[in-house]
N, C-alpha and C. Protein backbone atom coordinates (compact mmCIF):
# COMPACT_ATOMS: atom_id res chain seq x y z
N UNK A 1 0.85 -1.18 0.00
CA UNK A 1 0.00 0.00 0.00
C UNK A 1 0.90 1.24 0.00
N UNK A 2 0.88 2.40 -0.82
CA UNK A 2 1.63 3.40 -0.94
C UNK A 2 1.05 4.56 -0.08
N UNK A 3 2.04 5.24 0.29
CA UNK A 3 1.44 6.10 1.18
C UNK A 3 1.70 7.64 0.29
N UNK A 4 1.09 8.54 0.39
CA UNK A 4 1.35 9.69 -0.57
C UNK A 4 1.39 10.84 0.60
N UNK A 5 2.18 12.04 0.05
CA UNK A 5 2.73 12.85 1.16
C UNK A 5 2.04 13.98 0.64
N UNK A 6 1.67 14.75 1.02
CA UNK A 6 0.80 16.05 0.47
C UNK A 6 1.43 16.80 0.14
N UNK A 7 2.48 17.24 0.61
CA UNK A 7 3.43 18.29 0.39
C UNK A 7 4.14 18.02 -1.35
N UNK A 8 4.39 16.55 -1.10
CA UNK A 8 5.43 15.88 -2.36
C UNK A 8 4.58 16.00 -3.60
N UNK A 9 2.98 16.02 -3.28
CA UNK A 9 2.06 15.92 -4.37
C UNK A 9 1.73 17.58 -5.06
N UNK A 10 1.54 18.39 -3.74
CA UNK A 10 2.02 19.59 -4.03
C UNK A 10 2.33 20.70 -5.01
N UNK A 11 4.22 20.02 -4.77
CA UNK A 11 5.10 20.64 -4.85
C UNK A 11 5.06 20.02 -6.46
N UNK A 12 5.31 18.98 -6.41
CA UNK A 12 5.38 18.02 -7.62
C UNK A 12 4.44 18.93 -9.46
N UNK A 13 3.25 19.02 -8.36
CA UNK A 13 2.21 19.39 -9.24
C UNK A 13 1.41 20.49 -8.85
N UNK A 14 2.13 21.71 -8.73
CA UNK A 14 1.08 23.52 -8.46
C UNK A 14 -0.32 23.65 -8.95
N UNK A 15 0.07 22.93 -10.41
CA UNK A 15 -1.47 23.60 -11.00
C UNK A 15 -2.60 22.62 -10.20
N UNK A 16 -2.60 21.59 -9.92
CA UNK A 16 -4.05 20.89 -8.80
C UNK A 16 -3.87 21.65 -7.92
N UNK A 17 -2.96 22.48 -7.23
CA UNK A 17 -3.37 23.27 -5.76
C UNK A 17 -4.37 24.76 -6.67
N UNK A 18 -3.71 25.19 -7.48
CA UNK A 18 -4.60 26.27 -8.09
C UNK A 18 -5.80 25.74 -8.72
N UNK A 19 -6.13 24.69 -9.05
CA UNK A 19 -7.33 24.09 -9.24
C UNK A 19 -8.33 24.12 -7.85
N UNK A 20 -7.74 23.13 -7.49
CA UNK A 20 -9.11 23.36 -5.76
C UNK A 20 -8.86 24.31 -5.01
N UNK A 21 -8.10 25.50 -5.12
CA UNK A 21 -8.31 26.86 -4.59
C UNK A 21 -9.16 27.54 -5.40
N UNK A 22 -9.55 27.34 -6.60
CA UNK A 22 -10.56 28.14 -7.70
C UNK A 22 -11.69 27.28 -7.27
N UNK A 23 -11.41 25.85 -7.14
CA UNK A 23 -13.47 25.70 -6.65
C UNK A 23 -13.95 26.00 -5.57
N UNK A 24 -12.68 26.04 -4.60
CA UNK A 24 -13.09 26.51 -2.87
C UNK A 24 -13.89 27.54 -3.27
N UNK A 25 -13.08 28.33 -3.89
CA UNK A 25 -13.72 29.66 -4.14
C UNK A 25 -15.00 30.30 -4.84
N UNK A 26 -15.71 29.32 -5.25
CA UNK A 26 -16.66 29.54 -5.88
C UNK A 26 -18.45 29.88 -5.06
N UNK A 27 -19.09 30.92 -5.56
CA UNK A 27 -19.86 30.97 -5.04
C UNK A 27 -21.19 29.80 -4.30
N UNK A 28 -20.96 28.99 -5.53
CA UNK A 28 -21.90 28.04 -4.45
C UNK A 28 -21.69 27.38 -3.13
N UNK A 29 -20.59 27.14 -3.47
CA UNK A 29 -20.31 26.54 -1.94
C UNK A 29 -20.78 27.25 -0.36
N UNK A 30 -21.02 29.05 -0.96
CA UNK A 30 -21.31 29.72 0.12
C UNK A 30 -23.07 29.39 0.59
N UNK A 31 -23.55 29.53 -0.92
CA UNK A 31 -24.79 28.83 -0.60
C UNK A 31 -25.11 27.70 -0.05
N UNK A 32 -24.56 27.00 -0.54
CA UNK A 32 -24.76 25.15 -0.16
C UNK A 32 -24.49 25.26 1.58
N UNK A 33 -23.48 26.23 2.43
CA UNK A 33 -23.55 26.51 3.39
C UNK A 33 -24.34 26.82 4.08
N UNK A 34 -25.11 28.44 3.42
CA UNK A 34 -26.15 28.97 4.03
C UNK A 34 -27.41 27.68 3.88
N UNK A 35 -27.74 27.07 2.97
CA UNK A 35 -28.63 26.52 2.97
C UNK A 35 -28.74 25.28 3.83
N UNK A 36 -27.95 24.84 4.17
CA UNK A 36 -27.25 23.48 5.76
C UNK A 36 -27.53 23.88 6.90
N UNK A 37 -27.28 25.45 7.03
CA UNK A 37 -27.13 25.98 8.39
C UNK A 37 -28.53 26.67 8.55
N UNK A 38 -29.10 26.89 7.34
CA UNK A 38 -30.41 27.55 7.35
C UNK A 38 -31.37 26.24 8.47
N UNK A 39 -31.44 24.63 7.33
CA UNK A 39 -31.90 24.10 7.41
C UNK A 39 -31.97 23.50 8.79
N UNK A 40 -30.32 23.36 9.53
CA UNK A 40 -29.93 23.35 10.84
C UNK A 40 -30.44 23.93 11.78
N UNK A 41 -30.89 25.78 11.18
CA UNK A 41 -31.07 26.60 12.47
C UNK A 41 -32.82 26.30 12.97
N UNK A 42 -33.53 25.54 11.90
CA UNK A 42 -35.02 25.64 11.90
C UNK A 42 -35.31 24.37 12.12
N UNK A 43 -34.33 23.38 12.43
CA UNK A 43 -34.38 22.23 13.28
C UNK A 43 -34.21 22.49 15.22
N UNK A 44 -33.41 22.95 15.24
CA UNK A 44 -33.02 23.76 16.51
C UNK A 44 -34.25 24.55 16.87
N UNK A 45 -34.75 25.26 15.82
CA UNK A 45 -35.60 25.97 16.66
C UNK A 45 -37.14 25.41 17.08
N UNK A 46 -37.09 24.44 16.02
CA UNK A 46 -38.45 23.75 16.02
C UNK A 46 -39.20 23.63 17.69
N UNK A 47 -38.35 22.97 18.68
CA UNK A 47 -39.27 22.96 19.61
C UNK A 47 -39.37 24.06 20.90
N UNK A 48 -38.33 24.83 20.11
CA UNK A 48 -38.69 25.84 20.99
C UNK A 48 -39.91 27.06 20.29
N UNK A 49 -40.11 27.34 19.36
CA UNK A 49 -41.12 27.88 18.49
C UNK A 49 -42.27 27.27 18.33
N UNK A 50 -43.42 27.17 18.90
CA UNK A 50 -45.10 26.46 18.70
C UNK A 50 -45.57 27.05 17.18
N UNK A 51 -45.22 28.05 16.65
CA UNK A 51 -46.10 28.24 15.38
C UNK A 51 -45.29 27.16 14.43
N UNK A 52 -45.88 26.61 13.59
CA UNK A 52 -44.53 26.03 12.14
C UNK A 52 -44.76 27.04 11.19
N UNK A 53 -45.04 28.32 11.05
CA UNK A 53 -45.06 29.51 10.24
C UNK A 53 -43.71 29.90 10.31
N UNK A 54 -43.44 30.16 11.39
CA UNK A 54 -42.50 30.73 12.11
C UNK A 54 -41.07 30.04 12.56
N UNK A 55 -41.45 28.99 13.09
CA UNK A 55 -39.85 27.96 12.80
C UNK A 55 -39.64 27.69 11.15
N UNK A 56 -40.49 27.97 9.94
CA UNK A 56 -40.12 27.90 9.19
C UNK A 56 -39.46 29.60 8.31
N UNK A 57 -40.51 30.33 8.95
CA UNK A 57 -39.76 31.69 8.09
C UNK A 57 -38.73 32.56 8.72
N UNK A 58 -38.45 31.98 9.90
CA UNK A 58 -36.89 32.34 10.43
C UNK A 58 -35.67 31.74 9.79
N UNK A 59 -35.79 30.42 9.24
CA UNK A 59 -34.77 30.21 8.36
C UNK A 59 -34.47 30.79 7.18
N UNK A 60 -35.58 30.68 6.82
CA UNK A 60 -35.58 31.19 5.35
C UNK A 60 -35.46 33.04 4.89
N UNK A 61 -35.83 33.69 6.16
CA UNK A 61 -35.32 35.48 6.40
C UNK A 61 -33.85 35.04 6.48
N UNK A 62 -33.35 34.16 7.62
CA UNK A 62 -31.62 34.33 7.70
C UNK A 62 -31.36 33.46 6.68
N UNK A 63 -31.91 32.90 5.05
CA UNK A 63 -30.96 32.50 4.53
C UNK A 63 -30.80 33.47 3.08
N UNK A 64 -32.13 34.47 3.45
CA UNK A 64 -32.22 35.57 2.37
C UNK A 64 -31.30 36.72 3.06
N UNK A 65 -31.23 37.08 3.97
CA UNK A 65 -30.53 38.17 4.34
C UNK A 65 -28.95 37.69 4.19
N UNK A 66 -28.46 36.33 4.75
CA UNK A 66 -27.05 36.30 4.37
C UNK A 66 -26.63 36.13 3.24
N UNK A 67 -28.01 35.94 2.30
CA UNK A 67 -27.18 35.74 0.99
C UNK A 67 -27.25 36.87 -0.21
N UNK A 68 -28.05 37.56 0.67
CA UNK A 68 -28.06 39.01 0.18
C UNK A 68 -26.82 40.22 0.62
N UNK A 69 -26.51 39.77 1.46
CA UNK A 69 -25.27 40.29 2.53
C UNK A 69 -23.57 39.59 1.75
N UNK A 70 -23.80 38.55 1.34
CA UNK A 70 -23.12 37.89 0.93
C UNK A 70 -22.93 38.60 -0.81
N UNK A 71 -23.95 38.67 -1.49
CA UNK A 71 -23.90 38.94 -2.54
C UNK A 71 -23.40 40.57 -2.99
N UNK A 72 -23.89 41.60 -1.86
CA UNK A 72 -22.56 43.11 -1.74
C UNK A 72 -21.38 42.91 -0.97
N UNK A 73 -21.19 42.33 -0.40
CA UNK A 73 -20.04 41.84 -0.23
C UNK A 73 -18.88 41.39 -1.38
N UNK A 74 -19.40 40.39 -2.03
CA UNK A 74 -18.79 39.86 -3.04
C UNK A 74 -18.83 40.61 -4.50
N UNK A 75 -19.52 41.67 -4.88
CA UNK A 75 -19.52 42.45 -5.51
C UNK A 75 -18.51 43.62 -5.60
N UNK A 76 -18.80 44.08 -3.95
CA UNK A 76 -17.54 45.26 -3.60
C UNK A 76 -16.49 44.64 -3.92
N UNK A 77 -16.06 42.85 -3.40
CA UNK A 77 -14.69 42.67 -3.59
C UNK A 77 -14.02 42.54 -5.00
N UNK A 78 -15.07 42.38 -6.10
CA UNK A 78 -15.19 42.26 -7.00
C UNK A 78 -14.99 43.06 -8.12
N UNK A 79 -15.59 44.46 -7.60
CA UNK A 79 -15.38 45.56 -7.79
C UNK A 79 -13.78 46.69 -7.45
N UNK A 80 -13.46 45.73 -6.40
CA UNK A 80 -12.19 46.18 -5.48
C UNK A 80 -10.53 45.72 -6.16
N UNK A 81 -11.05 45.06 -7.13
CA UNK A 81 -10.09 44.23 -7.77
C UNK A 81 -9.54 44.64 -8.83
């Protein structure tokens, strides 16, 4: 069984590190976040909240506001460049 060294794979080969630093970077991933943690926060809140109106449109305000927050954000930096 071969064992592979990260560094050796690396160094060896730059352009795969500039490869999965360009998909890190990509906007969905921020979504696919907000939308986990959305889904997370309205599990959590479920039994403490009696309406299901309301354990449901608290997620979904914090997954419009961060991704609206998210989206001037990423514009300015965008813009900044």
């Amino acid at each position: 069984m071969r064992t592979y060294s990260k560094k050796s794979i690396l160094q060896s080969k730059p352009e795969i590190t500039e490869e999965v630093i360009e998909i890190m970077n990509l906007e969905i991933f921020v979504y696919l976040d907000l939308i986990f943690f959305s889904i997370f926060l309205g599990f959590i809140l479920m039994p403490l909240v009696h309406s299901v109106s309301l354990s449901v449109m608290i997620p979904v305000l914090f997954f419009l506001l961060f991704s609206g927050m998210f989206r001037i954000f990423f514009r300015q930096k965008s813009r900044n460049m």
